[in-house]
Protein backbone atom coordinates (compact mmCIF):
# COMPACT_ATOMS: atom_id res chain seq x y z
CA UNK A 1 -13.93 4.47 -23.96
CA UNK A 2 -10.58 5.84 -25.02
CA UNK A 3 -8.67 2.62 -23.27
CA UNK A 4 -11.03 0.99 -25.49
CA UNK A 5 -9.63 2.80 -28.81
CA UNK A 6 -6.25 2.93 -27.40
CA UNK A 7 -6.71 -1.07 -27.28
CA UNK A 8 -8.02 -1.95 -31.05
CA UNK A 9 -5.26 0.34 -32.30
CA UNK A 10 -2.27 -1.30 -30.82
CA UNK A 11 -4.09 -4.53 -31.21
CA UNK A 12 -4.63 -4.22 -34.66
CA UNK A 13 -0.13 -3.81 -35.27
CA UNK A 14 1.16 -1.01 -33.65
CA UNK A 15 4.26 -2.02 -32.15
CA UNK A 16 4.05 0.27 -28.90
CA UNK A 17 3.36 -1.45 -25.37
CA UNK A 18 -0.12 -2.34 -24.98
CA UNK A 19 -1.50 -2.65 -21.45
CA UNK A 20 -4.40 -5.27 -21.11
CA UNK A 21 -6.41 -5.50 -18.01
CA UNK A 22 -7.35 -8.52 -16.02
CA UNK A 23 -10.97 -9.99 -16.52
CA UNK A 24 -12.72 -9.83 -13.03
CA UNK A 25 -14.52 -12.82 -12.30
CA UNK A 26 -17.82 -12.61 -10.61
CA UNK A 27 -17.67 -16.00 -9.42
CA UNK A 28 -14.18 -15.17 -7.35
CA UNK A 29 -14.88 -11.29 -6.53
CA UNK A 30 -18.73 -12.67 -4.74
CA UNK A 31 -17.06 -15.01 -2.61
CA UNK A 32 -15.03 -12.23 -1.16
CA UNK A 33 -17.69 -9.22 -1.12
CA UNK A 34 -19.76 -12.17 0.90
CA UNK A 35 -17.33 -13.45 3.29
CA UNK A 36 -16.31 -9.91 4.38
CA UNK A 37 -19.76 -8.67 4.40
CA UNK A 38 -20.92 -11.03 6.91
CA UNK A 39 -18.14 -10.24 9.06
CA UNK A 40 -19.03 -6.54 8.79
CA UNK A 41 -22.19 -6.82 9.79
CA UNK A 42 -21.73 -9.26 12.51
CA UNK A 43 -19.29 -6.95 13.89
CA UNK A 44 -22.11 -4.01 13.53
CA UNK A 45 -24.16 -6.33 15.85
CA UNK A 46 -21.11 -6.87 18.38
CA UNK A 47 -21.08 -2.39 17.69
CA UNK A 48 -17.26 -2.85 17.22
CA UNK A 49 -16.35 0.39 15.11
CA UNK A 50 -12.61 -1.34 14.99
CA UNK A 51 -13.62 -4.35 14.27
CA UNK A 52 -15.80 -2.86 11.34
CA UNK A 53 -13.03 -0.37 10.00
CA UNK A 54 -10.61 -3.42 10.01
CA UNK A 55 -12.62 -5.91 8.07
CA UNK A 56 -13.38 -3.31 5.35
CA UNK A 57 -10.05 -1.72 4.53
CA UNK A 58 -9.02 -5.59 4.62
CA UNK A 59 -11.60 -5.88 1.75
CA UNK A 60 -11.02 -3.31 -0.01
CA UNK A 61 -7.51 -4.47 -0.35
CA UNK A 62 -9.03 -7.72 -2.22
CA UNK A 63 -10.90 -5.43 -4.16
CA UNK A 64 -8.11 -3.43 -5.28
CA UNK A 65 -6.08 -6.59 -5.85
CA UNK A 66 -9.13 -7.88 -8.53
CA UNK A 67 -9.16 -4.63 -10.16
CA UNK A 68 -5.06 -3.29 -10.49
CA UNK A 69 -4.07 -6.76 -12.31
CA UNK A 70 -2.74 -5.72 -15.76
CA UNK A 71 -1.11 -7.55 -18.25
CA UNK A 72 1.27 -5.08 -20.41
CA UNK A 73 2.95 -6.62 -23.77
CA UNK A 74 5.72 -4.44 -25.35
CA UNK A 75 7.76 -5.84 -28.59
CA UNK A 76 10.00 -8.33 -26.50
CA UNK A 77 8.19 -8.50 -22.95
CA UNK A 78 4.99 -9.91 -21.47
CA UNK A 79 4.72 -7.88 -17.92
CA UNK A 80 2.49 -9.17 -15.08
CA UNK A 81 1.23 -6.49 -12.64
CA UNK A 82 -0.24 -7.23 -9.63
CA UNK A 83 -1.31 -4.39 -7.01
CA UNK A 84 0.59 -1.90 -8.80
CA UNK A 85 3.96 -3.07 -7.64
CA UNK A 86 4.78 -6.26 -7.68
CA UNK A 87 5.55 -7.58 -11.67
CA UNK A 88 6.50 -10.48 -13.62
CA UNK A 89 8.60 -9.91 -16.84
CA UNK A 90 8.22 -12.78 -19.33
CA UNK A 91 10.20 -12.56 -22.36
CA UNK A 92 8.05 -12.98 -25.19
CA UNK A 93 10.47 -15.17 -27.22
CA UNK A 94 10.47 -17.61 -24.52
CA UNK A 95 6.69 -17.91 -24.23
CA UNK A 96 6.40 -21.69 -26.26
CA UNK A 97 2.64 -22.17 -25.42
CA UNK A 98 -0.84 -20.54 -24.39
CA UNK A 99 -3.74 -22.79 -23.03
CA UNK A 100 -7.01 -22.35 -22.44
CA UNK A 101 -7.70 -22.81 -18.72
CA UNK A 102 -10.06 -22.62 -15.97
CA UNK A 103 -7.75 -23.92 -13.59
CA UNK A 104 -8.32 -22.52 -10.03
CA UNK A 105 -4.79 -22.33 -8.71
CA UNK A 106 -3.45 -19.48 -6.95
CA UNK A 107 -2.55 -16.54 -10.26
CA UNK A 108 -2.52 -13.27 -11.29
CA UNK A 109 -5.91 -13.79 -12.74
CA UNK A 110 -9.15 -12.39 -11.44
CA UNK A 111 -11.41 -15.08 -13.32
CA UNK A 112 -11.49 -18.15 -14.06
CA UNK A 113 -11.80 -17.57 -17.51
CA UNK A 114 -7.87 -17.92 -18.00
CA UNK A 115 -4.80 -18.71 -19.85
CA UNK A 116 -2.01 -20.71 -19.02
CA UNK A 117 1.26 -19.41 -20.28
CA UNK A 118 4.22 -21.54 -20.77
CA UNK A 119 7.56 -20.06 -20.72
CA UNK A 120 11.27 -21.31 -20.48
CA UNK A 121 12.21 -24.64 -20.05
CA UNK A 122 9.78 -26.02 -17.41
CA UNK A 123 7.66 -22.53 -16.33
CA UNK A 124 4.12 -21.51 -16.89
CA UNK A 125 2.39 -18.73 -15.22
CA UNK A 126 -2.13 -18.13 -15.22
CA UNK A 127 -3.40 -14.99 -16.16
CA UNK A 128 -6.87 -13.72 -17.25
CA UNK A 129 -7.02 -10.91 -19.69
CA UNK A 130 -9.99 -9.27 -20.74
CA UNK A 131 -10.30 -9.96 -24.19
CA UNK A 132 -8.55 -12.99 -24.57
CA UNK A 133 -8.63 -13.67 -28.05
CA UNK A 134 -7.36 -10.18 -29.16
CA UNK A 135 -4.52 -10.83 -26.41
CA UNK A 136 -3.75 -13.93 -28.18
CA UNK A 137 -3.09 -12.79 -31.91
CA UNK A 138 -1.21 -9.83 -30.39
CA UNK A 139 1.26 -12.01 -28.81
CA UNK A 140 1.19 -14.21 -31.76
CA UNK A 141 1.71 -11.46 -34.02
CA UNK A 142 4.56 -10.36 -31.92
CA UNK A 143 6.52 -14.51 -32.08
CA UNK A 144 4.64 -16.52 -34.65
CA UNK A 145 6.16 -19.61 -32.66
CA UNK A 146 3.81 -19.80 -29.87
CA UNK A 147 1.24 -22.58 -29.98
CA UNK A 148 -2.16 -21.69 -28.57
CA UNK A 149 -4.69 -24.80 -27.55
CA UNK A 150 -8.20 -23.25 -26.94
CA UNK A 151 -10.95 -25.31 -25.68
CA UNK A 152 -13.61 -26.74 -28.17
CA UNK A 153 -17.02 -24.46 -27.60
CA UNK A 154 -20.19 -26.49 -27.74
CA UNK A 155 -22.00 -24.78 -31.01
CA UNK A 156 -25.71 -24.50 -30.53
């Protein structure tokens, strides 16, 4: 609940570094819980404690991949963290674009709910924050250059 506050108040034009964390996607976390489930149990079955002990900490290492992304925006830099080590530093006034995406290629983003930021000359990277709108204005707010392309929603 405080990350929460902490969140809206930087959000809303406080000019300290705001860390945002990925959106995890059911529809790619499932897959993996599955896939590594079945091969726990089979190796139950085969009563291969190694085997067992193996598979899990190998899944828990997805898990912890899903859940440590974190996208931190400071005055000047966009910061990709993946795993709690490796990062990305993006300098915001180079960022020229943000799209709308659901592209499945290999990113820093634990959904497919995502956004495809375009950087540099010829760059982009795919990232997933939680609240992507709020991520949005904040980088907007922070270069008033970037152009942002969201997709059309279907009004009911």
């Amino acid at each position: 609940m405080e990350e929460e506050k902490q969140h809206k108040d930087v959000f809303d034009g406080s000019t300290e570094a705001v860390v945002c964390p990925s959106k995890v996607g059911l529809e790619l976390l499932i897959p993996v819980l599955l896939i590594f489930g079945i091969g726990i149990v089979g190796s139950f079955g085969e009563s291969s404690l190694i085997g067992v002990i193996i598979q899990f900490a190998i899944m828990l290492v997805f898990v912890l991949l899903f859940f440590s992304i974190s996208y931190t925006v400071s005055d000047e830099i966009l910061t990709v963290t993946s795993l709690f080590v490796v990062k990305k530093n993006i300098p915001i006034k180079d960022i020229t674009r943000i799209v709308e995406s659901n592209n499945p290629i290999s990113a820093p983003a634990a959904s497919l709910s995502r956004l495809e930021v375009y950087y540099g000359k010829y760059s982009s990277m795919v990232i997933s924050p939680k609240d992507k709108m709020r991520f949005i204005k904040h980088l907007t707010r922070l270069s008033p250059t970037i152009q942002v392309e969201l997709k059309k929603r279907n009004k009911k």
